[in-house]
C-alpha atoms as a PDB file:
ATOM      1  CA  UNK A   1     152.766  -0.336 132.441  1.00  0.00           C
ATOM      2  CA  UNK A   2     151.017   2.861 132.636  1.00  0.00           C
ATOM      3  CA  UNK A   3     151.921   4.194 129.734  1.00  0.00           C
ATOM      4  CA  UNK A   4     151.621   1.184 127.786  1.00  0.00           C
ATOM      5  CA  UNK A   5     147.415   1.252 129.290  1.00  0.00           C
ATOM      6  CA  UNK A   6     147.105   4.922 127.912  1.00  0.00           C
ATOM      7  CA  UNK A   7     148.878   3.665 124.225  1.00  0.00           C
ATOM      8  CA  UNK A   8     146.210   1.100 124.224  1.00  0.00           C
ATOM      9  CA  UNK A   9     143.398   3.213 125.067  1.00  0.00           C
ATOM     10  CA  UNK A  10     144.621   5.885 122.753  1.00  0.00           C
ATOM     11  CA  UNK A  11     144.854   3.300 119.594  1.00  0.00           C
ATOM     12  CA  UNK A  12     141.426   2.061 121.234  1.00  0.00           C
ATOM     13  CA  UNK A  13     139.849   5.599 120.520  1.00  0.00           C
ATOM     14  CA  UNK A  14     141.011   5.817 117.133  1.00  0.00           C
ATOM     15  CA  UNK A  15     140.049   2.486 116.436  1.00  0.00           C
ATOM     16  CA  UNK A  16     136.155   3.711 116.883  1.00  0.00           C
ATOM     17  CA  UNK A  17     136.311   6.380 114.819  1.00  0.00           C
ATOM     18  CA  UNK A  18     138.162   4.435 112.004  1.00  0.00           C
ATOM     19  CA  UNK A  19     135.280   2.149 112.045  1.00  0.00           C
ATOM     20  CA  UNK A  20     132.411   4.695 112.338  1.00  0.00           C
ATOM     21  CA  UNK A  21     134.786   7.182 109.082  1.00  0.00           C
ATOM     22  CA  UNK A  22     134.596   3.749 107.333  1.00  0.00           C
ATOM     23  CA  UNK A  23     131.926   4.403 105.464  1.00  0.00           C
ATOM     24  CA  UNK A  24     132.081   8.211 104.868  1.00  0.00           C
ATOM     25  CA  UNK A  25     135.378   6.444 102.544  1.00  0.00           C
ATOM     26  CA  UNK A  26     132.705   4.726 100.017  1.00  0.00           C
ATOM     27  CA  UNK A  27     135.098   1.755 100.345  1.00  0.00           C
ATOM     28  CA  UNK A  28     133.228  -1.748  99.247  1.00  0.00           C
ATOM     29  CA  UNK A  29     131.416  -2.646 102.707  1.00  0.00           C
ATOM     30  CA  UNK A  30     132.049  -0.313 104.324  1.00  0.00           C
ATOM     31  CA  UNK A  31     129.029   0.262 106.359  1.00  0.00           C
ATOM     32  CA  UNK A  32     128.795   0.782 110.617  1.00  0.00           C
ATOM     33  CA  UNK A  33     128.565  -2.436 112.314  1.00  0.00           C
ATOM     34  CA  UNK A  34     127.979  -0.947 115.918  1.00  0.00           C
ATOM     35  CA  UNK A  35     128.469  -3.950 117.750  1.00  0.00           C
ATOM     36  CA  UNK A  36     131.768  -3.527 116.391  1.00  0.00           C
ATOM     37  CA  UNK A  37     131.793   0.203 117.462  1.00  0.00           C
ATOM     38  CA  UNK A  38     130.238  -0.418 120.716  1.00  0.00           C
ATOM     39  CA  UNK A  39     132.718  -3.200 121.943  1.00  0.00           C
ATOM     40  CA  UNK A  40     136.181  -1.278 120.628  1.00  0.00           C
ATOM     41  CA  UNK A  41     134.690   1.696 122.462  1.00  0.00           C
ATOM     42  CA  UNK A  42     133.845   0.058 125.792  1.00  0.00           C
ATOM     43  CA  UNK A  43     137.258  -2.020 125.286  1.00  0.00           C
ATOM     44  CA  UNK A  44     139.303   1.432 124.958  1.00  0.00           C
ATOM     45  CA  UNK A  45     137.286   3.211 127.882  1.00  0.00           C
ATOM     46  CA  UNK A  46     138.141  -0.006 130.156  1.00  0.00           C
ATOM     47  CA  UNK A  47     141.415   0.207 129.398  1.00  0.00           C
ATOM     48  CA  UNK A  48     141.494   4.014 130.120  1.00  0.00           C
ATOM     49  CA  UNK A  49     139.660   3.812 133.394  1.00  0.00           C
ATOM     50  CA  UNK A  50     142.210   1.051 134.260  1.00  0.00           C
ATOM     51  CA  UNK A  51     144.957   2.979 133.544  1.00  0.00           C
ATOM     52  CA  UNK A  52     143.481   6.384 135.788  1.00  0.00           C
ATOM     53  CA  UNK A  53     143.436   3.385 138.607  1.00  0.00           C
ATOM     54  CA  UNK A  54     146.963   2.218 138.229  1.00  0.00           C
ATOM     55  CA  UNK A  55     147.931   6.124 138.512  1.00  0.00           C
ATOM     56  CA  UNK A  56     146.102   6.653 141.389  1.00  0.00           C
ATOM     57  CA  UNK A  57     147.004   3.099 143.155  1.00  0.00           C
ATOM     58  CA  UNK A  58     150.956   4.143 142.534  1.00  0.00           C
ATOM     59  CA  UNK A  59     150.858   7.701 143.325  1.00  0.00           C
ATOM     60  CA  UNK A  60     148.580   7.276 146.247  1.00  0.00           C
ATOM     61  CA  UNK A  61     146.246  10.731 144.999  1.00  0.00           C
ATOM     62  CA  UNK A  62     143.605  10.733 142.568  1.00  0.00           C
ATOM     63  CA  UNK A  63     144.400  11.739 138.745  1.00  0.00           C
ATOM     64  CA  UNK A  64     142.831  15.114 138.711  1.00  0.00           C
ATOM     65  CA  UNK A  65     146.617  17.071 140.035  1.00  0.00           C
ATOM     66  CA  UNK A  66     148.955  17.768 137.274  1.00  0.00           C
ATOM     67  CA  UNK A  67     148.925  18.070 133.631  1.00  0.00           C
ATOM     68  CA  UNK A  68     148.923  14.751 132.251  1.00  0.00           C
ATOM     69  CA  UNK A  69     147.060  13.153 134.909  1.00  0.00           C
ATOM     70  CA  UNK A  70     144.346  16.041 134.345  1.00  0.00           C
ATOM     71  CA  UNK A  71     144.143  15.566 130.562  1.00  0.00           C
ATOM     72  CA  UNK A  72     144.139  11.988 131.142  1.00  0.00           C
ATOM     73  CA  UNK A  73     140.961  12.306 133.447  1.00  0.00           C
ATOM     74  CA  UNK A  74     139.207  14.752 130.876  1.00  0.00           C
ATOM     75  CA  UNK A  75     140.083  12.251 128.154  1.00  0.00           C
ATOM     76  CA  UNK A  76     138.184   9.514 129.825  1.00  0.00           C
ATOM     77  CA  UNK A  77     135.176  11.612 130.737  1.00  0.00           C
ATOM     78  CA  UNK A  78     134.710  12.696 126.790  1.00  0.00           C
ATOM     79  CA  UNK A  79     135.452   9.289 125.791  1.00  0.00           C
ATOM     80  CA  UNK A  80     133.146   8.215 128.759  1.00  0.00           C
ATOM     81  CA  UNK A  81     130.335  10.159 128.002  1.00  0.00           C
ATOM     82  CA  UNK A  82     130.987   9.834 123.834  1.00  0.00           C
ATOM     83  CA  UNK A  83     130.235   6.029 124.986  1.00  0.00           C
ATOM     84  CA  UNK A  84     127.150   6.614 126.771  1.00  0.00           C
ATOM     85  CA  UNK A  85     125.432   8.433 123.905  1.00  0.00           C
ATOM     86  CA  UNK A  86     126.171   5.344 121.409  1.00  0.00           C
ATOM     87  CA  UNK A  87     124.814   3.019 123.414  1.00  0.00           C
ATOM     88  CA  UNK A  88     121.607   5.227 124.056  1.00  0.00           C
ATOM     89  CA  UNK A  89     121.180   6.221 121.018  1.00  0.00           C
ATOM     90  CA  UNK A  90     122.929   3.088 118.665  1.00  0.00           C
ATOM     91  CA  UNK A  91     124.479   5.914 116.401  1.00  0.00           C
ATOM     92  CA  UNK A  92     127.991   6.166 115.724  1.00  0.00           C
ATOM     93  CA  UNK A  93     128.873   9.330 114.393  1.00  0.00           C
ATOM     94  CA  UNK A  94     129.327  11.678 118.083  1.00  0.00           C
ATOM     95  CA  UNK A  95     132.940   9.124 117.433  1.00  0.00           C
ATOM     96  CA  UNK A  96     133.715  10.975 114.056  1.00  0.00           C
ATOM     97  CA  UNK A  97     134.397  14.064 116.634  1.00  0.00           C
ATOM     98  CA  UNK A  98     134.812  12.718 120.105  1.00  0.00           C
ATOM     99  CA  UNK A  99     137.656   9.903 118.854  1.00  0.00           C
ATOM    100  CA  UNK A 100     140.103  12.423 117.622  1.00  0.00           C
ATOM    101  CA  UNK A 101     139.677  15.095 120.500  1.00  0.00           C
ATOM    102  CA  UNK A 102     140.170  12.278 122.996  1.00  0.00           C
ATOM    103  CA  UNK A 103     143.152  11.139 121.237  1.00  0.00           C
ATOM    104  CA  UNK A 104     144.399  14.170 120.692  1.00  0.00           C
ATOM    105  CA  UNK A 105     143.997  15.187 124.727  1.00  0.00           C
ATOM    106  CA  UNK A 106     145.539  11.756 125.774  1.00  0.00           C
ATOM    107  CA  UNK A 107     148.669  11.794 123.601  1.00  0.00           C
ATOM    108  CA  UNK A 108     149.242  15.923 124.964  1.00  0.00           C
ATOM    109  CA  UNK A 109     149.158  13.734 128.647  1.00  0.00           C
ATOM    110  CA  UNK A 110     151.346  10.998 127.364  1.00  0.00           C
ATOM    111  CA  UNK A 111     153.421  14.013 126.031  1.00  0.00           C
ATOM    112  CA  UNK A 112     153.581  16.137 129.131  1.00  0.00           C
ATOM    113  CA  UNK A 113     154.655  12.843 131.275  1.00  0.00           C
ATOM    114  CA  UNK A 114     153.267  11.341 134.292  1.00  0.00           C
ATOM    115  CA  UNK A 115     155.187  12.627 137.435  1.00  0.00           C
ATOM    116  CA  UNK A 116     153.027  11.316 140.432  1.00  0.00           C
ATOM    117  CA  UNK A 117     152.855  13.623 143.513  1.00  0.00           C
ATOM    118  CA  UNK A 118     152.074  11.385 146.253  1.00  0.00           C
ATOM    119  CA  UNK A 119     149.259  12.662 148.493  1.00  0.00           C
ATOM    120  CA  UNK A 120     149.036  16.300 146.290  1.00  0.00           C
ATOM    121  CA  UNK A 121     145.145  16.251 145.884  1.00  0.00           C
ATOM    122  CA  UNK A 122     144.307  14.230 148.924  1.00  0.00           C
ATOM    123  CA  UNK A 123     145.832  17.178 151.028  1.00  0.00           C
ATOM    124  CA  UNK A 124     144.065  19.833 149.974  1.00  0.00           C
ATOM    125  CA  UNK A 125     141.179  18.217 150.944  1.00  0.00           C
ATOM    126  CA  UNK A 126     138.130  16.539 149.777  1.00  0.00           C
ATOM    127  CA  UNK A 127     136.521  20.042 148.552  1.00  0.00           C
ATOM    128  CA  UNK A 128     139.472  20.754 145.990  1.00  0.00           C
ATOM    129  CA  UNK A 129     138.638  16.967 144.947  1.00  0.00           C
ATOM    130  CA  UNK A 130     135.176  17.944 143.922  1.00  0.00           C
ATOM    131  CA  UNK A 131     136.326  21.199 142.670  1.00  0.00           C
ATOM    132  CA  UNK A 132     138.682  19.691 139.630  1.00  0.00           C
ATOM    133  CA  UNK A 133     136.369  17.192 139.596  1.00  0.00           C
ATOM    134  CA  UNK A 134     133.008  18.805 138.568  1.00  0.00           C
ATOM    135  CA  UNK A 135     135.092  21.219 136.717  1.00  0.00           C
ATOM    136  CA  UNK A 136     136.816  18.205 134.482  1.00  0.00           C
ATOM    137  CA  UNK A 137     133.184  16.998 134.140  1.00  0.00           C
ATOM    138  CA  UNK A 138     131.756  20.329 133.072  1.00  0.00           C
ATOM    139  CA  UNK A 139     134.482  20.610 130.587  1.00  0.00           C
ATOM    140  CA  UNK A 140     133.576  17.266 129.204  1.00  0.00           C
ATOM    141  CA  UNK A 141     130.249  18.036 128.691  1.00  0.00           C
ATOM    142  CA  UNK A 142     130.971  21.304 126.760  1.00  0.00           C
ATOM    143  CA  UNK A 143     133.177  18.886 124.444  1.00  0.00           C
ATOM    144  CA  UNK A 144     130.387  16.613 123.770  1.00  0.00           C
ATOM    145  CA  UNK A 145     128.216  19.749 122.992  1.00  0.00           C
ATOM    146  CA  UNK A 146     130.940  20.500 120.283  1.00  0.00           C
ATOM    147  CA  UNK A 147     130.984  17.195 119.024  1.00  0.00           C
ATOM    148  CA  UNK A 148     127.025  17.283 118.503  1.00  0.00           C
ATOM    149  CA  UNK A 149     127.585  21.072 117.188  1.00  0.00           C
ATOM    150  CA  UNK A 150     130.060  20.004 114.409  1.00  0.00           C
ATOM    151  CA  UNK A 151     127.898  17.162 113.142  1.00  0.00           C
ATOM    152  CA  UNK A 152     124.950  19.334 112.987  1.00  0.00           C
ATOM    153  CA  UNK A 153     126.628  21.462 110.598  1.00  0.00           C
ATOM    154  CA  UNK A 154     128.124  19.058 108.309  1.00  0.00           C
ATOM    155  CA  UNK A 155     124.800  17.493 107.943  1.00  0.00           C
ATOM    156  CA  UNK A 156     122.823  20.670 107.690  1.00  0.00           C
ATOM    157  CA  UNK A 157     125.491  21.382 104.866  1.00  0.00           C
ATOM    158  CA  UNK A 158     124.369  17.895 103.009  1.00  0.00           C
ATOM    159  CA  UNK A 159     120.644  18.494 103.305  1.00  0.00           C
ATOM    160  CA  UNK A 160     121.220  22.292 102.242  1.00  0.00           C
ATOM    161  CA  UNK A 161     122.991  20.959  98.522  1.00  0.00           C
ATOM    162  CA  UNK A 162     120.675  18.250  98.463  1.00  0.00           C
ATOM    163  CA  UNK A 163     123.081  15.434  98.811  1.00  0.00           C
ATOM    164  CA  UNK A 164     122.096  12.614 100.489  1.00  0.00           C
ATOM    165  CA  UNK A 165     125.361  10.459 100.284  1.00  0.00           C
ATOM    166  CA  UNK A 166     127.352   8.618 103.208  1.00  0.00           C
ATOM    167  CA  UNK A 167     127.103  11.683 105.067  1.00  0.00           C
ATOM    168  CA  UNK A 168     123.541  11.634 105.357  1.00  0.00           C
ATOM    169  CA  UNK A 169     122.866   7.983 105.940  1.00  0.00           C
ATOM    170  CA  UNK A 170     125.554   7.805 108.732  1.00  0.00           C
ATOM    171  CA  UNK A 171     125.009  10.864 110.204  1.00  0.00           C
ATOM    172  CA  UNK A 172     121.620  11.000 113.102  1.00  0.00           C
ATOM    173  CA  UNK A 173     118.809  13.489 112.565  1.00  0.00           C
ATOM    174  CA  UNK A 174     119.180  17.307 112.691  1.00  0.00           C
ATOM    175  CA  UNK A 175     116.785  17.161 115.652  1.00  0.00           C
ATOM    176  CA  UNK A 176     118.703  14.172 117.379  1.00  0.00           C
ATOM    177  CA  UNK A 177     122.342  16.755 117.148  1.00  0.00           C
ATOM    178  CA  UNK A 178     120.684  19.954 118.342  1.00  0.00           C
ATOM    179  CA  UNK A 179     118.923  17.852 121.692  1.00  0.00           C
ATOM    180  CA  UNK A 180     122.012  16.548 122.179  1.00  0.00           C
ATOM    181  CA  UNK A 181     123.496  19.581 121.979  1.00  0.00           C
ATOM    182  CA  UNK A 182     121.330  21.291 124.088  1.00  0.00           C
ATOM    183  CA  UNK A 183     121.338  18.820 127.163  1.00  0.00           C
ATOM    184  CA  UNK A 184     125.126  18.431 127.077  1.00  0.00           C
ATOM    185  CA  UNK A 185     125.276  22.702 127.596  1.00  0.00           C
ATOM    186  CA  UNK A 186     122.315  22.737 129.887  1.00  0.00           C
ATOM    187  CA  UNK A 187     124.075  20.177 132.257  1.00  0.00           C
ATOM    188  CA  UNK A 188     127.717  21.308 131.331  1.00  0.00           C
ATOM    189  CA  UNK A 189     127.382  25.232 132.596  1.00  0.00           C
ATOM    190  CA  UNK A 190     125.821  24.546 136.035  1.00  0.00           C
ATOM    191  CA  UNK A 191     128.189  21.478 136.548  1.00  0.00           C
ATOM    192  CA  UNK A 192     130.892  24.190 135.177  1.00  0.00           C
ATOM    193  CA  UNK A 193     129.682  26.697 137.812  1.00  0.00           C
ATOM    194  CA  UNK A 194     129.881  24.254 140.859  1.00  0.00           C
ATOM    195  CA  UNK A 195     133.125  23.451 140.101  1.00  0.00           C
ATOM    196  CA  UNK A 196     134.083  27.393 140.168  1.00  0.00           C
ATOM    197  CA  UNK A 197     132.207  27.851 143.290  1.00  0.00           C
ATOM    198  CA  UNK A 198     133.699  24.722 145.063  1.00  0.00           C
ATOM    199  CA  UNK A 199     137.135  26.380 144.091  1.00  0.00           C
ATOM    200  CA  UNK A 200     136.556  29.283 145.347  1.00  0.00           C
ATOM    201  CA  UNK A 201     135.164  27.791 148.555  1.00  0.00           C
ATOM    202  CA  UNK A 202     137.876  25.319 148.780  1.00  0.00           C
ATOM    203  CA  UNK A 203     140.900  27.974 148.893  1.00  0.00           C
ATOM    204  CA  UNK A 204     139.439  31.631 149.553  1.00  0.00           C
ATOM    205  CA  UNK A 205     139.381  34.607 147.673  1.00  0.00           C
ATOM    206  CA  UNK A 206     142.390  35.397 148.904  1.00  0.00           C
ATOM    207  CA  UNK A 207     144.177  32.166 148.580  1.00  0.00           C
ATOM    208  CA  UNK A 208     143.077  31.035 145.452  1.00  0.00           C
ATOM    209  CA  UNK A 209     143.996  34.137 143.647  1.00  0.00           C
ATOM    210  CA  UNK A 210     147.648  33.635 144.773  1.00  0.00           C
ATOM    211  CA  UNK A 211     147.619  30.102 144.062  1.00  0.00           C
ATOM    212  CA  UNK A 212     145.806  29.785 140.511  1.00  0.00           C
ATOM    213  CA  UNK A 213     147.425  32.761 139.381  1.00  0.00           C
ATOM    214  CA  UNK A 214     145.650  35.917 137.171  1.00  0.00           C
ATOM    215  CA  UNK A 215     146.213  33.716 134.023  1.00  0.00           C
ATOM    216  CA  UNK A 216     144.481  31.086 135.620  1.00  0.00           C
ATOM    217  CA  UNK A 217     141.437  33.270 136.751  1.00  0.00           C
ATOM    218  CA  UNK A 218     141.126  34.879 133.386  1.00  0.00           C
ATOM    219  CA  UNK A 219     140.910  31.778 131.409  1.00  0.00           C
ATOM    220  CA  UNK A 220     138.524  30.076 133.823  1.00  0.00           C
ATOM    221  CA  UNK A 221     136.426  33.323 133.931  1.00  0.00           C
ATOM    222  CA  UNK A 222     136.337  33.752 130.520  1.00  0.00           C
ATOM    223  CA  UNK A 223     135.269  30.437 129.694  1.00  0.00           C
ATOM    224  CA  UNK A 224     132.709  30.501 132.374  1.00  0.00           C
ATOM    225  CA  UNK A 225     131.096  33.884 130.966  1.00  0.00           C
ATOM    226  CA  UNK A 226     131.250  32.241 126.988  1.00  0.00           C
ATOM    227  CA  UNK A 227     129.738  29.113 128.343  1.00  0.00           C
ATOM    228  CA  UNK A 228     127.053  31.037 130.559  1.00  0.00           C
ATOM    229  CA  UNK A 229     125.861  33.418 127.500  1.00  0.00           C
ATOM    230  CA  UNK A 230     125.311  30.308 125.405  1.00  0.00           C
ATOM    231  CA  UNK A 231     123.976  28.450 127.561  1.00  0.00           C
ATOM    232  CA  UNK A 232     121.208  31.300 128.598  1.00  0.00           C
ATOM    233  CA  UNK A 233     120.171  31.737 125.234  1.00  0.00           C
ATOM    234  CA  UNK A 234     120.212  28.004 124.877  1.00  0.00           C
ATOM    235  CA  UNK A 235     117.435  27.788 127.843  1.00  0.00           C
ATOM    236  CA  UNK A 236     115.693  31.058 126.546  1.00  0.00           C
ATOM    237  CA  UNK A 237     115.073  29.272 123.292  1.00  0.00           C
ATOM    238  CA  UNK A 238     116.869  32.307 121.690  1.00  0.00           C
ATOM    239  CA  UNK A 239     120.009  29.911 120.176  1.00  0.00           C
ATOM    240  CA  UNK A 240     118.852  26.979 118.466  1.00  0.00           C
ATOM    241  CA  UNK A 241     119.619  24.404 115.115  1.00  0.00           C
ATOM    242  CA  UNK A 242     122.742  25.968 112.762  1.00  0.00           C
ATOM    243  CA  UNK A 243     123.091  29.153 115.151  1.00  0.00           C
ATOM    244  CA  UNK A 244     123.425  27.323 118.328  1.00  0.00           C
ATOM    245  CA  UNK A 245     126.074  25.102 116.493  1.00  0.00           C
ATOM    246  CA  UNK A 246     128.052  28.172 115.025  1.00  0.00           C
ATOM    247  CA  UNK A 247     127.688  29.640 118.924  1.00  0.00           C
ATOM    248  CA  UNK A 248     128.787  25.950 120.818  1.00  0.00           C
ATOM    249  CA  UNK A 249     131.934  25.426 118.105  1.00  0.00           C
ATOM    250  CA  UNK A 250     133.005  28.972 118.907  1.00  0.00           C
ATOM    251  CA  UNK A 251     132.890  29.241 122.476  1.00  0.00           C
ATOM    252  CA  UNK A 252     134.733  25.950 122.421  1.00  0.00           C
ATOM    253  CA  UNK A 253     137.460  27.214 120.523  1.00  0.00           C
ATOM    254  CA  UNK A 254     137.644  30.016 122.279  1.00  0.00           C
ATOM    255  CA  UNK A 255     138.545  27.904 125.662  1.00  0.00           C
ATOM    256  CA  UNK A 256     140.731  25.708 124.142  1.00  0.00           C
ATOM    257  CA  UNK A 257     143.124  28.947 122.559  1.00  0.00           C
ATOM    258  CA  UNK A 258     142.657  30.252 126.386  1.00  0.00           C
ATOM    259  CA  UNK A 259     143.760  27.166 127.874  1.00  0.00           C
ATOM    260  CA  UNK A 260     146.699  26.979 125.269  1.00  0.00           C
ATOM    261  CA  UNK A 261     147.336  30.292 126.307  1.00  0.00           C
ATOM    262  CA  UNK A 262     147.741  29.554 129.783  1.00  0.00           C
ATOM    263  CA  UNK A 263     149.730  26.692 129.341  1.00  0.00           C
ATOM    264  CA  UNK A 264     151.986  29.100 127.685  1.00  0.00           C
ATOM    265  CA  UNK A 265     152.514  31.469 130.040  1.00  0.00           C
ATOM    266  CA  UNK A 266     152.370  28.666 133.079  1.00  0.00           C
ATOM    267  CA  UNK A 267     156.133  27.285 133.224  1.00  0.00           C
ATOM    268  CA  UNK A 268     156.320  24.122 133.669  1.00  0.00           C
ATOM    269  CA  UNK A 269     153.076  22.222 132.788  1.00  0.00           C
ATOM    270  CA  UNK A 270     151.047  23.184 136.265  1.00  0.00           C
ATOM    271  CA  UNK A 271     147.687  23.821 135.020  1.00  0.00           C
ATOM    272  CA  UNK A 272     145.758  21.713 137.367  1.00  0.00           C
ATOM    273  CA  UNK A 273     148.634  21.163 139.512  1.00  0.00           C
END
């Protein structure tokens, strides 16, 4: 039953963005209905959040310990937060990115399995909760930041050639992509940083380098520090429009080759475990 929920939150996801590529395909009407866009989207976030509630009600621990669980929680919160910005803002487009990188993150969960660990997360105590918590949430942010970031370059490319096809009718404002990009880095870095912070206050120094592991530390440093630096010049007012884009899609790569890297070297799938 579980895994049949994440299938049909998964197909759910790529549902959306099928509708919203629709007309990017010049096929004849093929134009953005959003109630369309808006119900499949809520309909596939339901089904996710239901699913994350089934885990938790069978393994007796919240999904935020082990791989797929972990993945499955990030999922949600991109697809949660992709959700929230098309109903605010009735455009459709942040689902041209966010679909595919929350389908892509749920089917590496669905991949990696779901082993429950009854009572893992719940014994290490409500501050190691909040800790992969606010970190997941952080990391979701940054994602939606990306998402923004890659549609403000495709449509600065369009306006730059002068072509004012599909791209530019279904795609928001220039303005729109680089706010949106903006608030999603200026909350994502400090919610980023409490998570760190809760981490370290959760297990010790001491601890929590022998339990996370120098692979561990790097990658989470090193995303912290790529994440802080854009984010500064972000809030200086030194990074903004096609630079800030360039600088957001780059630092997001970066952590996701770090994080690939440390699954690598992990045995075993125990990133978050």
């Amino acid at each position: 039953m579980l895994a049949v929920l994440h299938v049909a939150a998964l197909l759910g996801y790529a549902l959306t963005g099928a509708l919203v590529a629709l007309p990017l395909l010049r096929l004849p009407g093929g134009t953005v209905r959003m109630p369309w866009v808006l119900a499949v989207a809520t309909g596939a976030v339901g089904l996710h959040f239901v699913a994350l509630v089934s885990y938790a009600w069978r393994a007796g621990a919240l999904p935020l310990s082990g791989m797929a669980p972990a993945l499955s929680s990030l999922a949600f919160l991109v697809g949660l937060l992709a959700l929230l910005v098309l109903w605010l803002t009735r455009e459709g487009a942040i689902a041209l990115v966010a679909s595919p990188l929350v389908t892509v993150v749920l089917a590496a969960a669905l991949g990696a399995g779901f082993e429950p660990a009854v009572g893992q997360v719940a014994s290490r105590g409500p501050w190691f909760v909040l800790h992969v918590a606010t970190s997941l949430l952080g990391l979701a942010l940054i994602a939606v930041a990306f998402a923004a970031a890659a549609l403000y370059l495709l449509q600065h490319r369009e306006l730059k050639e002068r072509r004012f096809g599909a791209i530019f009718r279904v795609f928001p404002p220039l303005e729109q992509l680089d706010r949106l990009n903006y608030l999603a880095l200026a909350l994502g870095f400090p919610i980023l940083t409490l998570g760190v912070v809760l981490g370290a206050g959760s297990m010790g120094l001491s601890a929590g380098l022998r339990a996370i592991g120098p692979a561990h530390l790097a990658a989470g440093f090193g995303a912290w520090l790529i994440l802080g630096a854009i984010a500064a010049l972000r809030l200086m007012g030194r990074l903004r429009g096609r630079r800030a884009a360039v600088s957001s899609i780059t630092g997001f790569a970066l952590i996701a080759a770090s994080y690939a890297v440390l699954v690598l070297v992990q045995h075993g799938f125990r990133a978050f475990s």
